[in-house]
PDB file of N, CA and C in Angstrom:
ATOM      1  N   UNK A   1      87.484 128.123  88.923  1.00  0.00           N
ATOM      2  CA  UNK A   1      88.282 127.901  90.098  1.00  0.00           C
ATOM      3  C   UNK A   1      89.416 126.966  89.696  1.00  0.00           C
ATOM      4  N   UNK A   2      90.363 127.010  90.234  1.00  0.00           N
ATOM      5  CA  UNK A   2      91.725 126.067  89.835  1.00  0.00           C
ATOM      6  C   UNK A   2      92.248 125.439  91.340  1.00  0.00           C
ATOM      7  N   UNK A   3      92.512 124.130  91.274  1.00  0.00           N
ATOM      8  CA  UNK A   3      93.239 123.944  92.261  1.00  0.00           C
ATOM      9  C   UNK A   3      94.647 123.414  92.263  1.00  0.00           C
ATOM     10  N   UNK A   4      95.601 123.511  92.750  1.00  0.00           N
ATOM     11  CA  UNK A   4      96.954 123.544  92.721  1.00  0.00           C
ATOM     12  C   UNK A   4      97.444 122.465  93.560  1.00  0.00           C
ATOM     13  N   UNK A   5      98.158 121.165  93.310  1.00  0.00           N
ATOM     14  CA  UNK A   5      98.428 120.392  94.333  1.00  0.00           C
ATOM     15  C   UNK A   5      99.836 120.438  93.589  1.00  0.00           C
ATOM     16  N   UNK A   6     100.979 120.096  94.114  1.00  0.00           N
ATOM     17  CA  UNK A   6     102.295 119.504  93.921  1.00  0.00           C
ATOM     18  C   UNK A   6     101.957 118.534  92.888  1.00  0.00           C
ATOM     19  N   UNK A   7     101.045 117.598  92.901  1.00  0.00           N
ATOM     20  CA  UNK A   7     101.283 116.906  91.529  1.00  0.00           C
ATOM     21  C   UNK A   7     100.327 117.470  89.919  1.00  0.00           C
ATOM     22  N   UNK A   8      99.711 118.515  90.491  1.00  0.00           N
ATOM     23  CA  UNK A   8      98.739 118.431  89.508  1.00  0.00           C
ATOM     24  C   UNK A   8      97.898 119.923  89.649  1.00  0.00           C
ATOM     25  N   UNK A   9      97.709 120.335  88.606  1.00  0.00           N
ATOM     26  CA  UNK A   9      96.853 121.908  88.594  1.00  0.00           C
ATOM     27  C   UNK A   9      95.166 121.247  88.060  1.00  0.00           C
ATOM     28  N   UNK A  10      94.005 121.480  88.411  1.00  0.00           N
ATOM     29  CA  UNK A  10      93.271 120.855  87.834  1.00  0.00           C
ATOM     30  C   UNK A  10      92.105 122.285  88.069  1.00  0.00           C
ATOM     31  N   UNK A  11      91.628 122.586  87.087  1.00  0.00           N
ATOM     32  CA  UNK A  11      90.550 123.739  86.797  1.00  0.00           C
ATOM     33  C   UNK A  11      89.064 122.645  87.321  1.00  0.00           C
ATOM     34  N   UNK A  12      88.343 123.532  88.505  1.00  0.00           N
ATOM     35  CA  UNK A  12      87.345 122.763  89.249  1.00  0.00           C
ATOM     36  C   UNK A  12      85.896 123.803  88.526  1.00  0.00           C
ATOM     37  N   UNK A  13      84.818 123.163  88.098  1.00  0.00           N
ATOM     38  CA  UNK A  13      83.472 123.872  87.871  1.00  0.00           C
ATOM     39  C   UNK A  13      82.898 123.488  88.706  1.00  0.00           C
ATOM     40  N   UNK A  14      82.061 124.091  89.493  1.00  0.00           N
ATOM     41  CA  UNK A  14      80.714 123.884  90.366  1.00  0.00           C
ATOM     42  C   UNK A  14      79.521 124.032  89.627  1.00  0.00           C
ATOM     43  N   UNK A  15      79.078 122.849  89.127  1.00  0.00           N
ATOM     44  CA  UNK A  15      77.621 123.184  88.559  1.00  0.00           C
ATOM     45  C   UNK A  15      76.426 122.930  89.529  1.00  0.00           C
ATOM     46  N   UNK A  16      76.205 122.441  90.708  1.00  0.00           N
ATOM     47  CA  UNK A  16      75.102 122.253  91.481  1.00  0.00           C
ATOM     48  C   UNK A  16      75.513 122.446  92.587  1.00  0.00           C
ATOM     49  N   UNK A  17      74.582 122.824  93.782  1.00  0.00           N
ATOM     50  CA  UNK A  17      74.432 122.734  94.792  1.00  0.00           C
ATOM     51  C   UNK A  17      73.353 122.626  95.567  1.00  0.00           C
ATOM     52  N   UNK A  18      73.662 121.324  96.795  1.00  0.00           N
ATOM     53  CA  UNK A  18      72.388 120.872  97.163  1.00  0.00           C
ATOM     54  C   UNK A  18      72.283 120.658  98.956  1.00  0.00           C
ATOM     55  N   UNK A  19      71.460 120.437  99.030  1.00  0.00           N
ATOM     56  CA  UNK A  19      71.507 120.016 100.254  1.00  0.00           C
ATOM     57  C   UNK A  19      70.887 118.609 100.764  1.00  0.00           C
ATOM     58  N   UNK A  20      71.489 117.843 101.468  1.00  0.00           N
ATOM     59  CA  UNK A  20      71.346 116.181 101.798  1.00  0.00           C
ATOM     60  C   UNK A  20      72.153 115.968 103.321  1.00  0.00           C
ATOM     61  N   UNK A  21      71.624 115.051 104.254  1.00  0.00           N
ATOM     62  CA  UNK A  21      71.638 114.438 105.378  1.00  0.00           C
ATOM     63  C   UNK A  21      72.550 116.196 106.151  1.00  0.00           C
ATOM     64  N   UNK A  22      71.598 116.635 106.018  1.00  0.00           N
ATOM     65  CA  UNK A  22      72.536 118.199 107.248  1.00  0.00           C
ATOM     66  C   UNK A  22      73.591 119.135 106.318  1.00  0.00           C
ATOM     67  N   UNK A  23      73.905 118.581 105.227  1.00  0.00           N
ATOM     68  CA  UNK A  23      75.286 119.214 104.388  1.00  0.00           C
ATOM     69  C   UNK A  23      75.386 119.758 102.750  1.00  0.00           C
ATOM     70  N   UNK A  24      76.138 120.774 102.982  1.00  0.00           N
ATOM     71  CA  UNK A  24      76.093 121.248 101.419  1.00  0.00           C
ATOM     72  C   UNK A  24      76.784 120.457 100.506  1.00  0.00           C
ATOM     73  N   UNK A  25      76.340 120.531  99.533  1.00  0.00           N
ATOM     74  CA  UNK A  25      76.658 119.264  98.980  1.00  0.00           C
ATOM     75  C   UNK A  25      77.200 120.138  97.123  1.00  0.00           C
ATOM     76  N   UNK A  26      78.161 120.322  96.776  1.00  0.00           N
ATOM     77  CA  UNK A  26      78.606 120.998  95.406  1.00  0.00           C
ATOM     78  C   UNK A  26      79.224 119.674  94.521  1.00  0.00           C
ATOM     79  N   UNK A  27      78.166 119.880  93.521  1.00  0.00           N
ATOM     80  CA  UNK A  27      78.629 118.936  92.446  1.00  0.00           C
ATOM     81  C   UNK A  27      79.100 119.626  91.368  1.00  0.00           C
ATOM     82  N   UNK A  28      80.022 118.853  91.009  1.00  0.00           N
ATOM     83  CA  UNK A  28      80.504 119.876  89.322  1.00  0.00           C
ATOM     84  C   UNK A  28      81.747 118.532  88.769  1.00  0.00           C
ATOM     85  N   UNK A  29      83.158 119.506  88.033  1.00  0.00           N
ATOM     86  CA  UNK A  29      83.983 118.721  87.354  1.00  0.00           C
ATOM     87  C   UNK A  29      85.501 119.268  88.413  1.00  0.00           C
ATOM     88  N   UNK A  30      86.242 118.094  88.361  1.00  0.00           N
ATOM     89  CA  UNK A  30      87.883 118.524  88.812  1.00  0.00           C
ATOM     90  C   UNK A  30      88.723 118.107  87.519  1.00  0.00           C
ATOM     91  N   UNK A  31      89.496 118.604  86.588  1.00  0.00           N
ATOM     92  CA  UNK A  31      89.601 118.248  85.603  1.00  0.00           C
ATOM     93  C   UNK A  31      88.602 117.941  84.466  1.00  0.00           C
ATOM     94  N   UNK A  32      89.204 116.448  84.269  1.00  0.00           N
ATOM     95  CA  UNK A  32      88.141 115.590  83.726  1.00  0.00           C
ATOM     96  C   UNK A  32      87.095 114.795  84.362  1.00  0.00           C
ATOM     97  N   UNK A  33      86.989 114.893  85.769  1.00  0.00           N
ATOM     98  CA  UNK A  33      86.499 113.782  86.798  1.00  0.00           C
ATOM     99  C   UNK A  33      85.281 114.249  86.939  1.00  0.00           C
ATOM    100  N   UNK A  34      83.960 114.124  87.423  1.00  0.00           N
ATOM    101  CA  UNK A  34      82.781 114.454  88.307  1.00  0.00           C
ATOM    102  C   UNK A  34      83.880 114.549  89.204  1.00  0.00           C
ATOM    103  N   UNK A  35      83.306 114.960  90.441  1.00  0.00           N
ATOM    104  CA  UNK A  35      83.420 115.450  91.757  1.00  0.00           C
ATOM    105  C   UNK A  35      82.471 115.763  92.964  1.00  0.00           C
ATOM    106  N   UNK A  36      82.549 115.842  93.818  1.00  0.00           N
ATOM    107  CA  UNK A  36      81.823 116.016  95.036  1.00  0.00           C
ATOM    108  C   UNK A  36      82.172 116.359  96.096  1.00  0.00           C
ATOM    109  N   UNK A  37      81.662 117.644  96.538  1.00  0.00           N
ATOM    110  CA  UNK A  37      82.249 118.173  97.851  1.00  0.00           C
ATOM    111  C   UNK A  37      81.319 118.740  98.957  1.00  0.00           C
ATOM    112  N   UNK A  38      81.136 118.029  99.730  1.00  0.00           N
ATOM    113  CA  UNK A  38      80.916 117.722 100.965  1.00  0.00           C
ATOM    114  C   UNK A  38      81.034 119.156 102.224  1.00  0.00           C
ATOM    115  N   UNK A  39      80.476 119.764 102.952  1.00  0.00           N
ATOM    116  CA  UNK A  39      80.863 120.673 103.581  1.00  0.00           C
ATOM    117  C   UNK A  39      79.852 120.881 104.723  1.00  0.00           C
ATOM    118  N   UNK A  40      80.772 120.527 105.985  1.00  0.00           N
ATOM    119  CA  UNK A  40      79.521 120.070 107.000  1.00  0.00           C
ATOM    120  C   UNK A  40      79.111 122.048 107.294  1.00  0.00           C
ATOM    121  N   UNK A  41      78.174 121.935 108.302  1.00  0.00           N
ATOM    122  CA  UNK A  41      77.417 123.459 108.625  1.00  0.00           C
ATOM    123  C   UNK A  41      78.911 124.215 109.132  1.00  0.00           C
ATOM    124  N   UNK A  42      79.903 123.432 110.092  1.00  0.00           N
ATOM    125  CA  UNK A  42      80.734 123.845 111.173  1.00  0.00           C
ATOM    126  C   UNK A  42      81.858 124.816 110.193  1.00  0.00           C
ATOM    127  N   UNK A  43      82.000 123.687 108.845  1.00  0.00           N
ATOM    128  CA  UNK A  43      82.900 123.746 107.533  1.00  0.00           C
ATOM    129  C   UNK A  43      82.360 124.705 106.977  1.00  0.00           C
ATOM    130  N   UNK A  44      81.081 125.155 106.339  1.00  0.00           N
ATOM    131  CA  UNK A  44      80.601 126.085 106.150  1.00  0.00           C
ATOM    132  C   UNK A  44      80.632 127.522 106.391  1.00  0.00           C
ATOM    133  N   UNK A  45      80.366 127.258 107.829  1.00  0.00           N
ATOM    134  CA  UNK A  45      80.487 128.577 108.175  1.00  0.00           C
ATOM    135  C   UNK A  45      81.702 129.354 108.623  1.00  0.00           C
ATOM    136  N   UNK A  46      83.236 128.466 108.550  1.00  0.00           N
ATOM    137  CA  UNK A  46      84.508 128.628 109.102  1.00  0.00           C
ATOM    138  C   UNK A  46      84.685 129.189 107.417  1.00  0.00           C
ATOM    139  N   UNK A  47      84.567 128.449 106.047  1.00  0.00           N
ATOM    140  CA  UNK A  47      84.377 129.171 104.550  1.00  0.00           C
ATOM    141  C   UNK A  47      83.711 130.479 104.815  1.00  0.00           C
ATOM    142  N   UNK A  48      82.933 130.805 105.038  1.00  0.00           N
ATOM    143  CA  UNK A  48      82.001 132.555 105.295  1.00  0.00           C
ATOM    144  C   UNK A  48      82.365 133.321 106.051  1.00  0.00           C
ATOM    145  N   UNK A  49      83.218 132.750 106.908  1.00  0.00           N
ATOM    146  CA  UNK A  49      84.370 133.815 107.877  1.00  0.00           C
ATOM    147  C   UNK A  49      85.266 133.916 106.606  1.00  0.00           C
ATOM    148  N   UNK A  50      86.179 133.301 106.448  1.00  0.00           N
ATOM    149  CA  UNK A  50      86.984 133.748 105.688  1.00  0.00           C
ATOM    150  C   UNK A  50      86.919 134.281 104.386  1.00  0.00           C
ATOM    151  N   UNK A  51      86.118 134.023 103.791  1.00  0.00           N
ATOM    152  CA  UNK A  51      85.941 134.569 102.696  1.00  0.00           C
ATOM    153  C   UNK A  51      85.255 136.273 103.009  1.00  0.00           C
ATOM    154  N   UNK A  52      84.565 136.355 103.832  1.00  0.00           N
ATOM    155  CA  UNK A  52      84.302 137.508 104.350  1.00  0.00           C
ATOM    156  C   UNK A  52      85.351 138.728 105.204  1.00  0.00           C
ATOM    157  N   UNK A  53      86.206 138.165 104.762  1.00  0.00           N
ATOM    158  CA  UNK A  53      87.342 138.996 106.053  1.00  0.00           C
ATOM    159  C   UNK A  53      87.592 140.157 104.387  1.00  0.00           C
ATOM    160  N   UNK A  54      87.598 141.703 104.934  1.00  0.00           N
ATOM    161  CA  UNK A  54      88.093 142.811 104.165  1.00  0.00           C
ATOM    162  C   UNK A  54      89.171 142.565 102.958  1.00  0.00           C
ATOM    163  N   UNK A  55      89.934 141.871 103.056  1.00  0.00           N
ATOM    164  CA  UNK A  55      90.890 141.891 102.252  1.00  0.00           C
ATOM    165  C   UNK A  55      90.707 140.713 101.130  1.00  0.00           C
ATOM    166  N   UNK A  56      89.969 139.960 101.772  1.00  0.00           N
ATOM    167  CA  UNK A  56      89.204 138.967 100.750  1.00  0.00           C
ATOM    168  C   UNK A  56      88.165 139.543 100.187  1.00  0.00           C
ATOM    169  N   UNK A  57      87.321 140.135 100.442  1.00  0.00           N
ATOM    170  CA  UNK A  57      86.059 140.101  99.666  1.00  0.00           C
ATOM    171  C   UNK A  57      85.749 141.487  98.993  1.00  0.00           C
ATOM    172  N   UNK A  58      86.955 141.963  98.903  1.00  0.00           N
ATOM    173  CA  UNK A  58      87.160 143.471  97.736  1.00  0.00           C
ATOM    174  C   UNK A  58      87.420 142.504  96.405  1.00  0.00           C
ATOM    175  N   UNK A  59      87.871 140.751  96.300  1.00  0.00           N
ATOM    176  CA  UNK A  59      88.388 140.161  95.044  1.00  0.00           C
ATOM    177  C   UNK A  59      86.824 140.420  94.559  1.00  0.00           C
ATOM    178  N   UNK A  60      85.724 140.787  95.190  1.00  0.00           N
ATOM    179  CA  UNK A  60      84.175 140.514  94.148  1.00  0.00           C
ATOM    180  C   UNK A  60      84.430 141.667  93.404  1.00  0.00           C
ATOM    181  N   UNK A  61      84.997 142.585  93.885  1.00  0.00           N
ATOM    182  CA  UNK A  61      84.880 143.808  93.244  1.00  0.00           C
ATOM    183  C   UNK A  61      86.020 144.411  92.636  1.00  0.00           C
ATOM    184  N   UNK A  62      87.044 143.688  92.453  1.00  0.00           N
ATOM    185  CA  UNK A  62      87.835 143.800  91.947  1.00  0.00           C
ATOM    186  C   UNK A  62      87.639 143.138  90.110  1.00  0.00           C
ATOM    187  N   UNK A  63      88.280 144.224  89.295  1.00  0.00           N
ATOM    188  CA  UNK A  63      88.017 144.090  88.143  1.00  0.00           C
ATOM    189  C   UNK A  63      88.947 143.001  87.114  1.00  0.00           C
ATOM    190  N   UNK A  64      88.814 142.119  86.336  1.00  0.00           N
ATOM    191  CA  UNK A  64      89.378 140.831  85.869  1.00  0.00           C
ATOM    192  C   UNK A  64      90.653 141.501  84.665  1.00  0.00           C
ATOM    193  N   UNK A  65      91.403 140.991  84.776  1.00  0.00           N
ATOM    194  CA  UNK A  65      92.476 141.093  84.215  1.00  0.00           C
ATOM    195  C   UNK A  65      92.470 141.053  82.849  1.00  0.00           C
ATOM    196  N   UNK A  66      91.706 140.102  82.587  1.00  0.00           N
ATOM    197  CA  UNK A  66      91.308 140.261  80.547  1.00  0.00           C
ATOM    198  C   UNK A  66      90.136 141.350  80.174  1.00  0.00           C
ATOM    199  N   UNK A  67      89.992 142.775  81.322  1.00  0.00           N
ATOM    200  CA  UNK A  67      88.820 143.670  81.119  1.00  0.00           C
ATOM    201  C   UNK A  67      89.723 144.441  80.492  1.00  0.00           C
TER     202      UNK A  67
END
């Protein structure tokens, strides 16, 4: 995953995911940093709408560019 800000491009890994006090909880790297991201149920499930909408979720099945 990559994220793109005006100051900075930083390639993000998700290596864990957990659950703690009600919330998903994804640990991994942003760059060079640990990281932690936080995502209440409400946040969650507003991510699974969208990622689920037709035009998004043909990218699973869509074939990678270095194939």
């Amino acid at each position: 995953m990559r994220v793109i800000t005006p100051a900075m491009k930083l390639h993000v890994r998700i290596d864990e995911a957990t659950r703690a006090d009600g919330e998903l909880v994804l640990k991994g790297v942003a760059g060079m940093m640990p990281c932690e991201t936080r995502l209440s149920p409400q946040e969650l499930r507003q991510l699974i709408r969208l990622v689920l909408h037709p035009k998004i979720f043909m990218v699973l099945f869509a074939r990678s560019k270095t194939e």
